[in-house]
Protein backbone atom coordinates (compact mmCIF):
# COMPACT_ATOMS: atom_id res chain seq x y z
CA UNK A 1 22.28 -13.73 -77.42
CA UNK A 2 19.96 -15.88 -76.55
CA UNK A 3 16.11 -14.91 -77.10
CA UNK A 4 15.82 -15.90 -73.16
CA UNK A 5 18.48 -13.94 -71.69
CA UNK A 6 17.62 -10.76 -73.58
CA UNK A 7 14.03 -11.12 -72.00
CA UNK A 8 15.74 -11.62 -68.64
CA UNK A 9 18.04 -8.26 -69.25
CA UNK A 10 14.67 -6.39 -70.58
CA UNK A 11 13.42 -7.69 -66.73
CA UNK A 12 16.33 -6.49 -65.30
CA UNK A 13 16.21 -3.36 -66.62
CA UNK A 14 12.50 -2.66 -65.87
CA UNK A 15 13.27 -3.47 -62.25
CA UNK A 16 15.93 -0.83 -61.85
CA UNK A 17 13.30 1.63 -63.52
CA UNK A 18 10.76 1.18 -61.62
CA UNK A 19 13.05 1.67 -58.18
CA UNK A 20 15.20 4.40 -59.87
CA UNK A 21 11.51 5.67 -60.65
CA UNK A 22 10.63 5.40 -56.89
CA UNK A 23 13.71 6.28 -54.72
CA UNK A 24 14.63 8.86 -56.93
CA UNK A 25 12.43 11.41 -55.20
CA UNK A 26 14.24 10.35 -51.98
CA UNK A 27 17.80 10.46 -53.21
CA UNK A 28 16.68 14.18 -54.77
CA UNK A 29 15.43 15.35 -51.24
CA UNK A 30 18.29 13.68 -49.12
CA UNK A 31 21.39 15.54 -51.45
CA UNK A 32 19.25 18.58 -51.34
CA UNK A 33 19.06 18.72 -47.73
CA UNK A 34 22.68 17.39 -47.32
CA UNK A 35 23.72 20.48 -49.30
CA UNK A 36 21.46 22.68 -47.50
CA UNK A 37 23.24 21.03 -44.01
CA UNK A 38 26.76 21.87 -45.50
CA UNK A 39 25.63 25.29 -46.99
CA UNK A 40 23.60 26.44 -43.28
CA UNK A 41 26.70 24.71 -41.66
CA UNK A 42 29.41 26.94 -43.84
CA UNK A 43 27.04 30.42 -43.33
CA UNK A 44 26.84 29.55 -39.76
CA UNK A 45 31.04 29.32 -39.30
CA UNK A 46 31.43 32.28 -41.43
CA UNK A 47 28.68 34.58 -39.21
CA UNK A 48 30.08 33.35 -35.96
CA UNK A 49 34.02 34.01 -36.99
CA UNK A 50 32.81 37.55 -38.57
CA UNK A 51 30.22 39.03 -36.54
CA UNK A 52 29.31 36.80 -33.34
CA UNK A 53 33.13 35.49 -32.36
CA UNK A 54 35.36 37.89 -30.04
CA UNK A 55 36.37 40.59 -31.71
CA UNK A 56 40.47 39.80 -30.35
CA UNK A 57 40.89 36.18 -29.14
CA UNK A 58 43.81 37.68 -27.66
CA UNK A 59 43.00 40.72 -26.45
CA UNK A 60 42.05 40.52 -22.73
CA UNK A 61 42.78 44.27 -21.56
CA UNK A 62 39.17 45.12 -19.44
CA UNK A 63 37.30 48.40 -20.57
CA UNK A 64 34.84 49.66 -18.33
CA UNK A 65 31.34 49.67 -20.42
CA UNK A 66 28.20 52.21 -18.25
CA UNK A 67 24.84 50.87 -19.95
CA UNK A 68 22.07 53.63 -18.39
CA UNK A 69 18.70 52.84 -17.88
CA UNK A 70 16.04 52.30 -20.49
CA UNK A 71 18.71 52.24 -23.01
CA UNK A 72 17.58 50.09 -25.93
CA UNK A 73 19.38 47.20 -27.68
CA UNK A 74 20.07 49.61 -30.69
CA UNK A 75 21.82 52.27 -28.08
CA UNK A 76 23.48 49.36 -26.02
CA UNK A 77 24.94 48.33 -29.28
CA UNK A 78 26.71 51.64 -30.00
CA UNK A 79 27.74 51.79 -27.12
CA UNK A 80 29.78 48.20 -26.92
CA UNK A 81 30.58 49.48 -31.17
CA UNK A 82 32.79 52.56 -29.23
CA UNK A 83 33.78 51.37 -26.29
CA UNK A 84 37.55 51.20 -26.95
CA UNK A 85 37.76 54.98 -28.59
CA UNK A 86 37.05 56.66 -31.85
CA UNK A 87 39.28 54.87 -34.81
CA UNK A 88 39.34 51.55 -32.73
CA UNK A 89 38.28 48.29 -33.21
CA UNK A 90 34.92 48.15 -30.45
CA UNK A 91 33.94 45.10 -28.43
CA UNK A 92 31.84 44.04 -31.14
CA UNK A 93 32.75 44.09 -34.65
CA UNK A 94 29.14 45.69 -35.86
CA UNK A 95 25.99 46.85 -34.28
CA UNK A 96 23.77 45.34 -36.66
CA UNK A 97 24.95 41.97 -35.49
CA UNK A 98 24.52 42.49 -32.09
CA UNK A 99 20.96 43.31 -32.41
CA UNK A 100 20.25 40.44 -34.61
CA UNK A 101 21.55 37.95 -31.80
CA UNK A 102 19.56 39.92 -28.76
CA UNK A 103 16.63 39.77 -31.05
CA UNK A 104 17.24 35.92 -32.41
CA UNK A 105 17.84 34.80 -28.69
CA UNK A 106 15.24 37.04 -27.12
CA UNK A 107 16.89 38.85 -25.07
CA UNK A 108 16.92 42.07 -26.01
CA UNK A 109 14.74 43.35 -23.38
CA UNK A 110 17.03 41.82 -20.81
CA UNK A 111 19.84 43.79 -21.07
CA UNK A 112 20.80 45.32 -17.56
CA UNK A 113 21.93 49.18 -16.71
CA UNK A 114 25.00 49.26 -14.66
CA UNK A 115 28.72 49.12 -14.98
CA UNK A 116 30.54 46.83 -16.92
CA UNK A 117 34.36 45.60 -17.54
CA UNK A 118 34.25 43.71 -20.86
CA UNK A 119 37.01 43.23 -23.15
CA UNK A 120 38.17 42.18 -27.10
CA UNK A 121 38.37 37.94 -25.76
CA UNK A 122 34.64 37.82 -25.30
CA UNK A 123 31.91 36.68 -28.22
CA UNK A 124 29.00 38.38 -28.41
CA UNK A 125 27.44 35.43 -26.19
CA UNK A 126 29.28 36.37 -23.07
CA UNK A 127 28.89 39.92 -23.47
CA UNK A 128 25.33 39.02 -23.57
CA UNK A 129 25.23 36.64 -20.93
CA UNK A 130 27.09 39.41 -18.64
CA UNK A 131 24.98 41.86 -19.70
CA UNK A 132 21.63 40.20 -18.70
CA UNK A 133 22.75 38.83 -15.42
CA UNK A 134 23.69 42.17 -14.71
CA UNK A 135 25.63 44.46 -12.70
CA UNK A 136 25.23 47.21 -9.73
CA UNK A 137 26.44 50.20 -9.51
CA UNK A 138 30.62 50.53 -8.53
CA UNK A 139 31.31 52.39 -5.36
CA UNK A 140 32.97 55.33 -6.00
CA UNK A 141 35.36 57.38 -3.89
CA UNK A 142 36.62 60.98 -3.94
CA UNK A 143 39.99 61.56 -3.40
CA UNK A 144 42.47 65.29 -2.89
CA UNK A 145 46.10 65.40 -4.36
CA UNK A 146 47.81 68.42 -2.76
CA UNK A 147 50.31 70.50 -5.18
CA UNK A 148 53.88 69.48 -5.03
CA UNK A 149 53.57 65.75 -3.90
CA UNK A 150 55.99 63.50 -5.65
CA UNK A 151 54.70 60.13 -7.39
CA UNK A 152 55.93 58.41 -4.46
CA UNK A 153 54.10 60.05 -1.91
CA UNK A 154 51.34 60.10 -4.18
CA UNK A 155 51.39 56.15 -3.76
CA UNK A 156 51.09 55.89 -0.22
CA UNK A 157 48.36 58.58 0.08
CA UNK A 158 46.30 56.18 -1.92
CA UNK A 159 47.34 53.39 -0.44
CA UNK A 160 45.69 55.20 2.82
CA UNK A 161 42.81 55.83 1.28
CA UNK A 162 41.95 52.39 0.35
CA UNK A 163 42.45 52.80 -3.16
CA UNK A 164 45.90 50.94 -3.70
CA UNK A 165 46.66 47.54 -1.79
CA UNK A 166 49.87 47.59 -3.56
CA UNK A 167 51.11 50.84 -3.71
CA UNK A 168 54.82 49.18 -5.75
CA UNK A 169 52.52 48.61 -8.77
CA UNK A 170 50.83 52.20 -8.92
CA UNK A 171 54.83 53.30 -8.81
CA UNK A 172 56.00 50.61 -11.32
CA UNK A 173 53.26 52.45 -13.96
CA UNK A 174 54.75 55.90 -13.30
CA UNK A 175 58.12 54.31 -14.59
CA UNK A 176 56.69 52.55 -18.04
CA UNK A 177 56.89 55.85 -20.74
CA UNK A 178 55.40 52.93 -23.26
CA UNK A 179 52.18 52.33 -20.92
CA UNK A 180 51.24 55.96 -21.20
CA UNK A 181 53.01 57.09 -25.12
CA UNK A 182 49.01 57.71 -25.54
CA UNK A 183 49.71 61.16 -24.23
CA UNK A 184 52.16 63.38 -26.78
CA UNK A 185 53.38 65.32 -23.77
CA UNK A 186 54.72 62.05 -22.24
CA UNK A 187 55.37 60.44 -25.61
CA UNK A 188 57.97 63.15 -26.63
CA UNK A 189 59.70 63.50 -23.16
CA UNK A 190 63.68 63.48 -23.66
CA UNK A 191 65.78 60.61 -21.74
CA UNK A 192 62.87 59.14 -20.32
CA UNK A 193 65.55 55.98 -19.19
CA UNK A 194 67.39 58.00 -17.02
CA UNK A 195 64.68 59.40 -15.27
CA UNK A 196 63.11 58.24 -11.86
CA UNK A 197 59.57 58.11 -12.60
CA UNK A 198 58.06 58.69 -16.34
CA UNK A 199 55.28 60.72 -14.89
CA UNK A 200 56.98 62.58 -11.80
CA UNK A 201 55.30 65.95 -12.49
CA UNK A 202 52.58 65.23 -14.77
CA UNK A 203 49.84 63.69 -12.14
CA UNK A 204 48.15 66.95 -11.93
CA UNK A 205 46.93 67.91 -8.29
CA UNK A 206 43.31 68.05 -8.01
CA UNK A 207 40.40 66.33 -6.43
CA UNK A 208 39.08 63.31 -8.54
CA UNK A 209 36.35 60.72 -8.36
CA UNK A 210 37.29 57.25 -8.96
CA UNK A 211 35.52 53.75 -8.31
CA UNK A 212 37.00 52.06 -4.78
CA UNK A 213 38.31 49.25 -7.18
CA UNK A 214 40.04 51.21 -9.97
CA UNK A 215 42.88 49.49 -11.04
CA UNK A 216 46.39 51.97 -10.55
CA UNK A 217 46.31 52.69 -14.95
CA UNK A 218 42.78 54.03 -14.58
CA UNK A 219 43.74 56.18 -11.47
CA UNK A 220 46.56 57.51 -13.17
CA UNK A 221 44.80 57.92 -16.35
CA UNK A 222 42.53 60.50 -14.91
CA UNK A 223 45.04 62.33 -13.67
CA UNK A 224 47.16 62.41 -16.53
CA UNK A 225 43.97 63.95 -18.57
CA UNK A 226 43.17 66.33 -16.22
CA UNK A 227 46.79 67.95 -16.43
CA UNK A 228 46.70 67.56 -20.70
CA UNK A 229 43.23 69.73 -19.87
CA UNK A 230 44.87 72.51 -17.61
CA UNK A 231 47.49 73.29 -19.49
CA UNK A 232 46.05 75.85 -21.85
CA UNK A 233 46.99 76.90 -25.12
CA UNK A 234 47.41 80.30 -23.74
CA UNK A 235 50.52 78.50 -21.41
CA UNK A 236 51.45 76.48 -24.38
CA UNK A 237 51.81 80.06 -26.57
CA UNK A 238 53.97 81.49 -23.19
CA UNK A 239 56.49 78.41 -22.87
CA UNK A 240 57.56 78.93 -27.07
CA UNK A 241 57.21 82.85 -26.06
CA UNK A 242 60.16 81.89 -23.59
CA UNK A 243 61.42 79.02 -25.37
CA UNK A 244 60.77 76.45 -22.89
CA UNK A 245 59.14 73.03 -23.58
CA UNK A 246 56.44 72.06 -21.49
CA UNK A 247 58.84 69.78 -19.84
CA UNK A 248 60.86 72.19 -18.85
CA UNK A 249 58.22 74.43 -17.61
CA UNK A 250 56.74 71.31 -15.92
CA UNK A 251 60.47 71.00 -14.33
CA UNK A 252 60.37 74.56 -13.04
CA UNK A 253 57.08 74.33 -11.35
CA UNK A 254 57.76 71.48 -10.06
CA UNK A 255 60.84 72.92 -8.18
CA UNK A 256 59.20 76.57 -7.32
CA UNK A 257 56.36 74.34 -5.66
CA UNK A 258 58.84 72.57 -3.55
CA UNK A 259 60.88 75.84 -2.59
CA UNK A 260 57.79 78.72 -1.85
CA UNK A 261 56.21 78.07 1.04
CA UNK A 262 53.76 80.89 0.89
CA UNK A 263 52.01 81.53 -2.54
CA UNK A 264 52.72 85.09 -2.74
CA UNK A 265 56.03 83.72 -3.37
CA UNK A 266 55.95 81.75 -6.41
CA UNK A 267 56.37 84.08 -8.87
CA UNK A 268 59.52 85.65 -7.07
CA UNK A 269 61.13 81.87 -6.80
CA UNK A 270 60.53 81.60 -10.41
CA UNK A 271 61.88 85.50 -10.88
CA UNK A 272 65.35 84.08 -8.86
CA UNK A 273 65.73 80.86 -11.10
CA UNK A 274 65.06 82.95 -14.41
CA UNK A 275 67.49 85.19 -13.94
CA UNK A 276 70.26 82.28 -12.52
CA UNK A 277 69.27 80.60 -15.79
CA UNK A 278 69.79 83.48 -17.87
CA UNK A 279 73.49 83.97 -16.21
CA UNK A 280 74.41 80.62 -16.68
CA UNK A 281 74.05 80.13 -12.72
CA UNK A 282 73.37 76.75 -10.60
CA UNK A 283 70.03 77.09 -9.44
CA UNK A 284 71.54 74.94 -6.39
CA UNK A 285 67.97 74.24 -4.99
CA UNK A 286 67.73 72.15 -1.78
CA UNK A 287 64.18 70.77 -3.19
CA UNK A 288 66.21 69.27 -6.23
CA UNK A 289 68.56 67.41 -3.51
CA UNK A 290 65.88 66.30 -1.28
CA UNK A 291 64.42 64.52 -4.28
CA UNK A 292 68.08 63.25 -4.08
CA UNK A 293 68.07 61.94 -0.93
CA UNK A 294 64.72 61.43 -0.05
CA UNK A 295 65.88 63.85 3.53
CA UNK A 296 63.77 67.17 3.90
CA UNK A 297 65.92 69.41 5.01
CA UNK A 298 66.54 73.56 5.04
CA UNK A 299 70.38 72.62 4.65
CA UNK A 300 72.83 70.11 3.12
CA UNK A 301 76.47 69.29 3.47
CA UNK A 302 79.01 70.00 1.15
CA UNK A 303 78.93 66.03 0.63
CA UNK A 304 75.47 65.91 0.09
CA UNK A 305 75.81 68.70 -2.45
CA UNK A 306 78.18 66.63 -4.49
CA UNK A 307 76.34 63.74 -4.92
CA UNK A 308 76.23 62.39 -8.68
CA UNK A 309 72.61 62.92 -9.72
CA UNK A 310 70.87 64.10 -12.88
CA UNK A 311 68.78 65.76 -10.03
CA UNK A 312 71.46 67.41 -8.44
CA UNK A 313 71.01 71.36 -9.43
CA UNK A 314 74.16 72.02 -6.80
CA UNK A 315 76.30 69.85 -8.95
CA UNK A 316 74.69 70.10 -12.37
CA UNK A 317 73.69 73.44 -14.51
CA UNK A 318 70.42 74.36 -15.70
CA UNK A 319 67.16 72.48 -14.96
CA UNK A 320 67.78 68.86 -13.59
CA UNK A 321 66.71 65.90 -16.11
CA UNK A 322 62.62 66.57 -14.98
CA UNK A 323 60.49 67.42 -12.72
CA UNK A 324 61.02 66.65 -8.91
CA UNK A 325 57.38 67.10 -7.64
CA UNK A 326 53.83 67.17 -9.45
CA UNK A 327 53.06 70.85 -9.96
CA UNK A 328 49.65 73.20 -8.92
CA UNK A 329 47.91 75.75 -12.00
CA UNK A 330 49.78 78.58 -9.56
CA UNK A 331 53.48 76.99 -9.88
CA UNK A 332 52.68 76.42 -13.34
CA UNK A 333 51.61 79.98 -14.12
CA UNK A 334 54.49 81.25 -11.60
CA UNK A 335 57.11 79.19 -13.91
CA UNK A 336 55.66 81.21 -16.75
CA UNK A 337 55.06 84.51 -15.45
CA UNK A 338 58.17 85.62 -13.32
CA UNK A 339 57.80 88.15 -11.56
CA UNK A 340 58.43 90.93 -13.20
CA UNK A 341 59.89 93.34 -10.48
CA UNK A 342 62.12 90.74 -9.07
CA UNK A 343 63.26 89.92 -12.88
CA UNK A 344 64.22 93.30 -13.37
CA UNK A 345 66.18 94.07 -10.08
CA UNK A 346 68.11 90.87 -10.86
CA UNK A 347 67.22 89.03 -7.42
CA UNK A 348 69.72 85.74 -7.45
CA UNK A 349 69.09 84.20 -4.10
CA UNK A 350 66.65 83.71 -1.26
CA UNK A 351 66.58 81.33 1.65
CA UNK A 352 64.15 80.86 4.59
CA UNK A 353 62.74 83.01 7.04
CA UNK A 354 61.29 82.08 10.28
CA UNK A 355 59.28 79.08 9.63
CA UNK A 356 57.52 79.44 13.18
CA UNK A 357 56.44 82.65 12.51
CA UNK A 358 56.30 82.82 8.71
CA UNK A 359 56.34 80.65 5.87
CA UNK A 360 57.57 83.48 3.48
CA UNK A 361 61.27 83.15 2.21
CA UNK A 362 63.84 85.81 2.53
CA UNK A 363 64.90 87.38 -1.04
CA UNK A 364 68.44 88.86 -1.75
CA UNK A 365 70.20 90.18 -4.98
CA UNK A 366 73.59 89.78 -3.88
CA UNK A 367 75.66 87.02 -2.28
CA UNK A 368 76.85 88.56 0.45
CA UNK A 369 73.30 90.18 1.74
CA UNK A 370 72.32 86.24 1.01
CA UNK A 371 74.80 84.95 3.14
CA UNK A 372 73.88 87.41 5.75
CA UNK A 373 70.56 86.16 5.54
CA UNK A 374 71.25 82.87 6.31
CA UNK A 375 73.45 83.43 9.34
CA UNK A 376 70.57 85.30 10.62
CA UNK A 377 67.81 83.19 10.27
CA UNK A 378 69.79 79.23 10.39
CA UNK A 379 69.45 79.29 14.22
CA UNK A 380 65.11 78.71 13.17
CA UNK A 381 66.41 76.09 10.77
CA UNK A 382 66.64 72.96 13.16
């Protein structure tokens, strides 16, 4: 090589040196902050998917959230953390991440008291968001459900009070074993298919308080709990002492509610269909075929008697497939605690009274002082 080029290549060199030696700073700090960028940028996905994102993309079912006054981001946080029950996912997947995004967005001390319906689909951005535009208070509403109403009726009394605008869907729930399997009494009922309605017998009469825009599942979940809570462990002890399930006791009550008229009488029903039981008997019990028919009436026809129905206890023996009405505490207790008198004389039949001048029913232990009975007291039947 020529003694010129290799001075030219020496220049060459020196030139690339000197801007290496330069621009190398600037290359350093550019890749550094590059890799920052992509580090920040992979943190950031990973916090949001883990601990900001929706708990359940897919999960839209509403729960109903109360935030009280004063409560602090830290208590706000539990609560949203156990919203959906104890051993559930929440409606945030920690607490310590919702208090880090309050705090990072200031707004912790924005949060709102009130009532809320969040659910699983939201981020931690719309709870927040929700939470600091706020919310005031629901309207509630108190509402009676007299012993011995039937799901149906049930419905429209609702309906009346403002608290159903469709009163199909409240009775499409009381079909749907699945909705409700939450509760073992209604998760381990037998033939649940061939029944009417699911939860005929288990809405527990009783005066509840309820917000005017409840949806039909929350109305019916209060009710449901309330009857899990009244049936005490001392009943629970009675049915095994008389080797009933609770559906079957639930099935009796049911019907003893429908029959007695008068209080005083439950516990001598229940004496009458304990001791048909116990002979292998029909219980033939209008109440069972108005639940048939949908017709109240003192009397049916021989016709009407014969009509194919799980229901039917003129046609069928035993208890009928459930219950036909939705049991008081005093049927309940009447279904477990014949009475003991009437047990014991072996009383068989009874059949109304008067009903203008008594709802009490007439008791008999034979057929023929029955059937005497009857022809004595039908012409008050109409």
């Amino acid at each position: 090589m020529r003694r010129a080029d290799k001075t030219e290549l020496n220049a060459v060199r020196l030139r690339w040196q000197r801007f290496w030696h330069y621009t190398r700073p600037i290359a350093t700090w550019v890749f550094s902050i590059g890799l920052v960028a992509v580090i920040a940028i992979v943190a950031v996905r990973f916090v949001l998917s883990h601990y900001v994102s929706a708990v359940d993309p897919e999960d839209p079912t509403p729960y109903e959230v109360e935030i009280p006054q004063n409560a602090s981001a830290g208590k706000i946080a539990d609560l949203l953390y156990h919203a959906c029950g104890e051993g559930k996912d929440g409606l945030i997947v920690s607490t310590a991440s919702f208090k880090v995004y309050v705090d990072f967005v200031g707004k912790a001390n924005s949060l709102k008291a009130g009532t809320y319906r969040l659910s699983k689909n939201m981020s931690i951005a719309e709870i927040v968001d929700v939470l600091t535009e706020g919310n005031p208070p629901r309207r509630t509403k108190r509402f009676m459900v007299p012993e011995g109403k039937t799901v149906e009726e049930i419905a429209t009394m609702l309906q009346q009070e403002g608290l159903l605008t469709d009163p199909s869907a409240f009775v499409a729930l009381c079909k749907d074993a699945s909705m409700f399997s939450k509760y073992p009494f209604i998760a381990e009922l037998p033939n649940v298919s061939e029944r009417r309605y699911v939860l005929e017998g288990y809405l527990f009469p009783d005066t509840y308080e309820v917000y005017v825009d409840a949806a039909p599942e929350e109305i019916l979940d209060k009710m449901l709990t309330r009857c899990y809570e009244v049936y005490s462990d001392e009943w629970i002890a009675r049915a095994q002492e008389l080797e009933l399930s609770r559906d079957q006791v639930m099935t009796l009550a049911s019907i003893i509610e429908r029959e007695a008229g008068s209080p005083d009488d439950f516990s001598k029903v229940s004496a009458v269909f304990h001791n048909r039981l116990a002979r292998g008997m029909k219980l033939e019990s209008c109440a069972t075929l108005s639940y048939v028919t949908g017709v109240h009436r003192y009397t049916f026809t021989a016709d009407e008697q014969a009509i194919v129905s799980s229901y039917n206890t003129y046609l069928n023996e035993g208890l009928p497939i459930g219950p036909i009405s939705n049991p008081g505490a005093s049927a309940i207790r009447a279904a477990l605690y014949p009475n003991e008198e009437y047990l014991e004389e072996g009383y068989l039949y009874f059949c109304n009274g008067n009903p203008q001048e008594s709802s009490a029913l007439i008791f008999s232990k034979t057929y023929e002082e029955h059937q005497e009975n009857v022809e004595k007291y039908r012409q008050y039947w109409n």
